[in-house]
PDB file of N, CA and C in Angstrom:
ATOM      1  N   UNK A   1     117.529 129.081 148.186  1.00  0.00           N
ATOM      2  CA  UNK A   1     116.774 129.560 147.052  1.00  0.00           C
ATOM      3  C   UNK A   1     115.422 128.851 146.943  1.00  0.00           C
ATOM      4  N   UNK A   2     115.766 127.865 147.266  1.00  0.00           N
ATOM      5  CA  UNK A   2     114.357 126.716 146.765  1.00  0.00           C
ATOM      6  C   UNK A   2     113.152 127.386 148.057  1.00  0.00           C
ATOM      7  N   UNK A   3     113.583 126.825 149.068  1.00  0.00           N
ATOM      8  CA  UNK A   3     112.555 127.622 150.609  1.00  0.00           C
ATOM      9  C   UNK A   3     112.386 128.831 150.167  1.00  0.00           C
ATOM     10  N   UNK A   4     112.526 130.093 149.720  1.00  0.00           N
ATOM     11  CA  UNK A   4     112.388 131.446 149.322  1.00  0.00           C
ATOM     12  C   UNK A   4     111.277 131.725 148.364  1.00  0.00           C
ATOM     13  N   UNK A   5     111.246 130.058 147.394  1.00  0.00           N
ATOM     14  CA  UNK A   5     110.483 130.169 146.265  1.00  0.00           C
ATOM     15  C   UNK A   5     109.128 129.829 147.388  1.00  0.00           C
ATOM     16  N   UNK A   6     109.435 128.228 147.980  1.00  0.00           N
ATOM     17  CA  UNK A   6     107.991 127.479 148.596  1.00  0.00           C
ATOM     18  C   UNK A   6     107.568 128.714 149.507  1.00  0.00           C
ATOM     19  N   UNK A   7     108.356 129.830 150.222  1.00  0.00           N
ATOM     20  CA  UNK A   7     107.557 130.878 151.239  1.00  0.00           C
ATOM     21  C   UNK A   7     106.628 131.779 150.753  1.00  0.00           C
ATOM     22  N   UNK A   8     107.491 131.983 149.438  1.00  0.00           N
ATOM     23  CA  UNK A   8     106.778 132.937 148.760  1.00  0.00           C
ATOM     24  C   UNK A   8     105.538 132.847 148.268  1.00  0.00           C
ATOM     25  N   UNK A   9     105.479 131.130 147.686  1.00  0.00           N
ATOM     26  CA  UNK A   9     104.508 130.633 147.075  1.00  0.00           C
ATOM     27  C   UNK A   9     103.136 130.249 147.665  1.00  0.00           C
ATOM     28  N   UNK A  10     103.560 130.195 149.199  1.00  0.00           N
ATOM     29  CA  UNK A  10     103.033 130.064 150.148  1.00  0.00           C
ATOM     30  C   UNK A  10     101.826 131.188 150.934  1.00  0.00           C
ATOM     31  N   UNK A  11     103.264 132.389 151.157  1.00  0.00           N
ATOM     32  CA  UNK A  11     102.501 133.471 151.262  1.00  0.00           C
ATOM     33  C   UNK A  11     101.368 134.158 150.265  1.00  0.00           C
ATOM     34  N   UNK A  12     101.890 133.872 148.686  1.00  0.00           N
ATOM     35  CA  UNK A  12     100.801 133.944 147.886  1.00  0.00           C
ATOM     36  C   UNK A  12      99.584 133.484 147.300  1.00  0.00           C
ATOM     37  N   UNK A  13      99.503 132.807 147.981  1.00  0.00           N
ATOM     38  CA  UNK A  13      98.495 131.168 148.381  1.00  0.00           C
ATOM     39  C   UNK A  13      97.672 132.008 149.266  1.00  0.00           C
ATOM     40  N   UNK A  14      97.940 132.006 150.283  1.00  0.00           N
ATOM     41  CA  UNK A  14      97.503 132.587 151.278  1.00  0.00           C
ATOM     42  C   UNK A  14      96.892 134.073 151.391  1.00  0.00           C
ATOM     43  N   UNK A  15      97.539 134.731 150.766  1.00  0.00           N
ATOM     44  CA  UNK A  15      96.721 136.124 150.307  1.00  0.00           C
ATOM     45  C   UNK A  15      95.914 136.001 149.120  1.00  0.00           C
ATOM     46  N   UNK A  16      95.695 135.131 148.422  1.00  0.00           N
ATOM     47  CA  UNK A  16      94.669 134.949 147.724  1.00  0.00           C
ATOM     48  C   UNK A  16      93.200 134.796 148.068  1.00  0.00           C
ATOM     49  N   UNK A  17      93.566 133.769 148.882  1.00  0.00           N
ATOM     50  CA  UNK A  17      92.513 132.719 149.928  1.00  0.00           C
ATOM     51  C   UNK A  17      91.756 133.711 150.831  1.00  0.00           C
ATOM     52  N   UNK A  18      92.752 134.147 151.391  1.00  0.00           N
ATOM     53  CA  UNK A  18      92.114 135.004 152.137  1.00  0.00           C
ATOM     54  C   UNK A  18      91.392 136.489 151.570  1.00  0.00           C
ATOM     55  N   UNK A  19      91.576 136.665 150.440  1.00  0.00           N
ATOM     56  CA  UNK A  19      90.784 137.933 149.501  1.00  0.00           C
ATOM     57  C   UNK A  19      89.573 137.540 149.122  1.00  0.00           C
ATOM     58  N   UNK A  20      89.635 136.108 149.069  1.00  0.00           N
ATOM     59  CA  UNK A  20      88.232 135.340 148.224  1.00  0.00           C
ATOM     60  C   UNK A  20      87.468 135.050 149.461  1.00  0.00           C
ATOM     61  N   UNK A  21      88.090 134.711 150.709  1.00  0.00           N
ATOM     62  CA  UNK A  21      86.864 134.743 151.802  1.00  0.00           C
ATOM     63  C   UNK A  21      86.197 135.663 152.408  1.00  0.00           C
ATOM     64  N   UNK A  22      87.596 137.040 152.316  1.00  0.00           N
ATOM     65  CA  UNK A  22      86.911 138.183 152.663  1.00  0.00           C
ATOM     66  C   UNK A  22      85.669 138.968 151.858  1.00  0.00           C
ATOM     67  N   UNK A  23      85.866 138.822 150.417  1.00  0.00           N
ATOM     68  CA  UNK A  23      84.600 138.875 149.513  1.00  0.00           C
ATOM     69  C   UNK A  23      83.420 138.681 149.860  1.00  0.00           C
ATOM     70  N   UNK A  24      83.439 137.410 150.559  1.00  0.00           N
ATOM     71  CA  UNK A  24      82.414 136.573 151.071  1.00  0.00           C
ATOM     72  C   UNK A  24      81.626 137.036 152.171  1.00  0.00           C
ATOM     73  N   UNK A  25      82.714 137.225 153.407  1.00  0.00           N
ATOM     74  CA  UNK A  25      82.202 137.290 154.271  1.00  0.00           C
ATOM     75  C   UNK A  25      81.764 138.969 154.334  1.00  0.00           C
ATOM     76  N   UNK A  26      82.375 140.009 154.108  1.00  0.00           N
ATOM     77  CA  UNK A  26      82.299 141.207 154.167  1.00  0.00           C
ATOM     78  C   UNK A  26      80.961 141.566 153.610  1.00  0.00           C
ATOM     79  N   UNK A  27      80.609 141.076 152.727  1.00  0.00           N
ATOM     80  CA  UNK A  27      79.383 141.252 152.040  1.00  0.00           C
ATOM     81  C   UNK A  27      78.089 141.622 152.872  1.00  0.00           C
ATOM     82  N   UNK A  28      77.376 142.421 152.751  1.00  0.00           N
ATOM     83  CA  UNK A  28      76.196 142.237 153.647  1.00  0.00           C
ATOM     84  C   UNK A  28      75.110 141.214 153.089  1.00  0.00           C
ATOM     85  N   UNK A  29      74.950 140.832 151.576  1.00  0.00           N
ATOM     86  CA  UNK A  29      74.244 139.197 151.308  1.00  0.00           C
ATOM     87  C   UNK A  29      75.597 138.287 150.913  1.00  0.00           C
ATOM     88  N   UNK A  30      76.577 138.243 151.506  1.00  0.00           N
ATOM     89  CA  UNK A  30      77.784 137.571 151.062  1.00  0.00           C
ATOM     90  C   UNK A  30      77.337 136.116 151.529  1.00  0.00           C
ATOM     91  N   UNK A  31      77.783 135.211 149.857  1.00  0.00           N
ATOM     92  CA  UNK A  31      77.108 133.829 149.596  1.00  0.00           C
ATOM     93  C   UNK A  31      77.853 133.657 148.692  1.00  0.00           C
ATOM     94  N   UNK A  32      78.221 131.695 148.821  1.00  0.00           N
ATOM     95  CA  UNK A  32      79.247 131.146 147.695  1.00  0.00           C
ATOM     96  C   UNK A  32      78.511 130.726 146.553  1.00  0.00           C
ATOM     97  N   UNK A  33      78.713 131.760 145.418  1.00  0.00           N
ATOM     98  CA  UNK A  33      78.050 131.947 144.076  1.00  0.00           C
ATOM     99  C   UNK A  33      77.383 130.265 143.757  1.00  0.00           C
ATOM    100  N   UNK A  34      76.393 130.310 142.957  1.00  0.00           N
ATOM    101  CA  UNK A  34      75.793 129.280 142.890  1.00  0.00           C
ATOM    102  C   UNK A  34      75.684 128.504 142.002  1.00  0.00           C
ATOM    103  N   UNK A  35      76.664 127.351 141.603  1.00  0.00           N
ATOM    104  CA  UNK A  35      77.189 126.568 140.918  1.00  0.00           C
ATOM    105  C   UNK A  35      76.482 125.689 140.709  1.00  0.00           C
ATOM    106  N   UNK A  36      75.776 125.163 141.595  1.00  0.00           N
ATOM    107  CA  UNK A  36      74.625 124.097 141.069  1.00  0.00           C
ATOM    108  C   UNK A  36      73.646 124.460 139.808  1.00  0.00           C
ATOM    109  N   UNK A  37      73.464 123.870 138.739  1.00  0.00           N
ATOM    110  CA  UNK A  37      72.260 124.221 137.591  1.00  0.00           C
ATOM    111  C   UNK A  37      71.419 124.131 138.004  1.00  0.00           C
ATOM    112  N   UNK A  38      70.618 123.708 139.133  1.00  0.00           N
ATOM    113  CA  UNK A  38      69.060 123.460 139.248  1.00  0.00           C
ATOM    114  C   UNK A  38      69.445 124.864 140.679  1.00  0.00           C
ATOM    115  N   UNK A  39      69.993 125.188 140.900  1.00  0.00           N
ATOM    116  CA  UNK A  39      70.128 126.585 142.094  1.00  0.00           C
ATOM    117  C   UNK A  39      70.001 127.927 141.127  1.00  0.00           C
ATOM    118  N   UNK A  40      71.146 127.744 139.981  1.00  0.00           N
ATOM    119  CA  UNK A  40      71.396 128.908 139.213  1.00  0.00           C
ATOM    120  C   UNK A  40      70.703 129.843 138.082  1.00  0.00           C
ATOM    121  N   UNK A  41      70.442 130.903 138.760  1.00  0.00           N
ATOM    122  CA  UNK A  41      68.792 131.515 137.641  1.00  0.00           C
ATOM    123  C   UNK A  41      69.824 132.150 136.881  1.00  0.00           C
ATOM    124  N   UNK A  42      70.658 132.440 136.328  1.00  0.00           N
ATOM    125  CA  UNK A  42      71.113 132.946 135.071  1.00  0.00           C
ATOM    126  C   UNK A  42      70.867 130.949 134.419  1.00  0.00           C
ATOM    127  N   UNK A  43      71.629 130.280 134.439  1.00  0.00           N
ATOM    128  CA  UNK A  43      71.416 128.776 133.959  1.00  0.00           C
ATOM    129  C   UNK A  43      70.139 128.279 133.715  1.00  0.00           C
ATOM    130  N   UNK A  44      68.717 128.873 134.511  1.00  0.00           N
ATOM    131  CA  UNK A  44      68.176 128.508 133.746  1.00  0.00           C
ATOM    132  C   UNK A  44      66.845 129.155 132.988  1.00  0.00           C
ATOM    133  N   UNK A  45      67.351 130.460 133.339  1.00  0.00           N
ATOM    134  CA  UNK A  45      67.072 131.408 132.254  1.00  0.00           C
ATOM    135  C   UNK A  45      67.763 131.222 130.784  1.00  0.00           C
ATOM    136  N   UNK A  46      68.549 131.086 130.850  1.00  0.00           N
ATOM    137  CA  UNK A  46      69.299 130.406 129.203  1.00  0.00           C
ATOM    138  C   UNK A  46      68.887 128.687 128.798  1.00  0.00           C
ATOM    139  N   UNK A  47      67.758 128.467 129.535  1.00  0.00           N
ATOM    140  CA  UNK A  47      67.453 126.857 129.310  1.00  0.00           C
ATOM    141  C   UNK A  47      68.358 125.943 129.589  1.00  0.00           C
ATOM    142  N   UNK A  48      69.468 126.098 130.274  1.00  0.00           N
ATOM    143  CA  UNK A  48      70.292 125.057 130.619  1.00  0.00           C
ATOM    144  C   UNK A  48      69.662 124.329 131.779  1.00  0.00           C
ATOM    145  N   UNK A  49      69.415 122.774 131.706  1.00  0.00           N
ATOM    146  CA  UNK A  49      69.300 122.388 132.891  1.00  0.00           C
ATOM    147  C   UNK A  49      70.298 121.379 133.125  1.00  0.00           C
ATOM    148  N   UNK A  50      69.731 120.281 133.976  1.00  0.00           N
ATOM    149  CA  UNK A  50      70.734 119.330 134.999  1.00  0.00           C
ATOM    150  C   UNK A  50      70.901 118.129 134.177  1.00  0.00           C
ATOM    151  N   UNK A  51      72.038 118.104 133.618  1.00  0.00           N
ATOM    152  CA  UNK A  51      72.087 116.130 132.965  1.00  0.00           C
ATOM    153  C   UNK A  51      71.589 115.126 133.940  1.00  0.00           C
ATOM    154  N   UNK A  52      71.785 115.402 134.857  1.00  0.00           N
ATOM    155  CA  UNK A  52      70.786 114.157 135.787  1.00  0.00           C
ATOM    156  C   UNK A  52      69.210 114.076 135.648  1.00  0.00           C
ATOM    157  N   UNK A  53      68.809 115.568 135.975  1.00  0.00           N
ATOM    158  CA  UNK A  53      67.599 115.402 135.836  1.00  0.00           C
ATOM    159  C   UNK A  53      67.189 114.998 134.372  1.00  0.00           C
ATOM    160  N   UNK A  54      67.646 115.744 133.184  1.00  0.00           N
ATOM    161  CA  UNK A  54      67.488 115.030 132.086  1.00  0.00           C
ATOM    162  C   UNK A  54      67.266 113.733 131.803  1.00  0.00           C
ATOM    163  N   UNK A  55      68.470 113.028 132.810  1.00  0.00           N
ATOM    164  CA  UNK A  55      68.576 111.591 132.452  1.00  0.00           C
ATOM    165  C   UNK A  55      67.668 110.903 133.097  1.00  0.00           C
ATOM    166  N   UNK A  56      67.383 111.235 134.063  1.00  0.00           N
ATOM    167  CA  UNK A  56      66.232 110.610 134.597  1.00  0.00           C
ATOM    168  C   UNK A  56      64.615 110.969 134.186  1.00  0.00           C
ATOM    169  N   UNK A  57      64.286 111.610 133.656  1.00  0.00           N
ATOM    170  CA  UNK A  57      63.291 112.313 132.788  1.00  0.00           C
ATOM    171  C   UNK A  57      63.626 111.286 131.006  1.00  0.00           C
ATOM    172  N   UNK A  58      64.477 111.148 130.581  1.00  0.00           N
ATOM    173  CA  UNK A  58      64.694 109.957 129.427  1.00  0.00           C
ATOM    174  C   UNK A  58      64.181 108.453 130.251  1.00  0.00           C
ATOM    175  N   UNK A  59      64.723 107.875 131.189  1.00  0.00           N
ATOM    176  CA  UNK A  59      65.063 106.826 131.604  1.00  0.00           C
ATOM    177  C   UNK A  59      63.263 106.235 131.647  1.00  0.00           C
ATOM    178  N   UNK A  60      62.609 107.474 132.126  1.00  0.00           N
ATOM    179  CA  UNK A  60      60.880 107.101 132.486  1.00  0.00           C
ATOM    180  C   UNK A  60      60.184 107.497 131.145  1.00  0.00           C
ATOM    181  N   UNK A  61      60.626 107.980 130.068  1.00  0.00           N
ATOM    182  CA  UNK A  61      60.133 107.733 128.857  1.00  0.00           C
ATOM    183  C   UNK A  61      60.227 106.418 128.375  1.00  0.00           C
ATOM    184  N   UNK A  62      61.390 105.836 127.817  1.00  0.00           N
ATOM    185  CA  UNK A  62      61.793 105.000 127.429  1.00  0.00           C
ATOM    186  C   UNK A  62      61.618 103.566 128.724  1.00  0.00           C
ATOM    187  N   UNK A  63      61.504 103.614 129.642  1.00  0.00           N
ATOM    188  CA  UNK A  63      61.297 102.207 130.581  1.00  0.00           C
ATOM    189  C   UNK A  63      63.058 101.713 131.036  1.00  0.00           C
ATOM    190  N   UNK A  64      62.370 100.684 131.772  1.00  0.00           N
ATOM    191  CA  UNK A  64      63.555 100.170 132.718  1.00  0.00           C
ATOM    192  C   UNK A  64      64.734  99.420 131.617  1.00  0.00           C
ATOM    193  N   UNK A  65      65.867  99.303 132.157  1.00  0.00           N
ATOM    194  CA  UNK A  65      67.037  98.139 130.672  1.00  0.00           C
ATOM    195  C   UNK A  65      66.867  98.977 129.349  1.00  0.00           C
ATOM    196  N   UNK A  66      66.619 100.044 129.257  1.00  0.00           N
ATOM    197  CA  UNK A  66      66.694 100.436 128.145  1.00  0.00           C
ATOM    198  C   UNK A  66      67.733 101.473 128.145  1.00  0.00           C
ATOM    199  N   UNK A  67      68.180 102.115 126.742  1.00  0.00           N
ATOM    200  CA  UNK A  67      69.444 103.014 126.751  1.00  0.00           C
ATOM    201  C   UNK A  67      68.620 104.686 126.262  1.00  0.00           C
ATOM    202  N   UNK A  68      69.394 105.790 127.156  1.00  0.00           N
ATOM    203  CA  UNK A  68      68.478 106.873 126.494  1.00  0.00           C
ATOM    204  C   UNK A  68      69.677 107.866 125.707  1.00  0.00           C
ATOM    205  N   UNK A  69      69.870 108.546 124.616  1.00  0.00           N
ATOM    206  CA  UNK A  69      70.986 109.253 124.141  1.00  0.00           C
ATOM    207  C   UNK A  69      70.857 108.604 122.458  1.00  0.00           C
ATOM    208  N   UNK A  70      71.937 109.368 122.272  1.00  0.00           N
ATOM    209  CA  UNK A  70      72.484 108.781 120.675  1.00  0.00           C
ATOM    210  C   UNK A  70      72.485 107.597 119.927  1.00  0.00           C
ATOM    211  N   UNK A  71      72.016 107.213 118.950  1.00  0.00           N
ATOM    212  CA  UNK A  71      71.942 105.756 118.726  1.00  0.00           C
ATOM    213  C   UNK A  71      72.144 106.223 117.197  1.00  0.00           C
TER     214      UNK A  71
END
């Protein structure tokens, strides 16, 4: 019973995986959607940008040993 469950679970693993690569590859501009915020033009068309870059954009306001955020 138990092996019947892991084959199954297995095989359905596997036909997943393989639906999400075929997406990909079949595509004639087929590309892995773009998750990065500083890549993603819906993200930053809605003004979202990168907490890094943010933070580093605070860090050179404020100077070196100093804290940038909530106080």
């Amino acid at each position: 019973m138990f092996l019947k469950l892991v084959i199954l679970s297995l095989l359905l693993l596997t036909f997943s995986i393989l639906a999400m690569a075929s997406g990909i590859l079949l595509k004639s501009n087929g590309r892995f959607p773009a998750i990065s915020i500083g890549k993603n033009r819906e993200m930053k068309r809605r003004g979202i940008t990168c907490p890094r870059h943010d933070e580093l954009i605070c860090h050179r306001r404020t100077g070196k040993g100093k804290t940038c955020g909530c106080q």
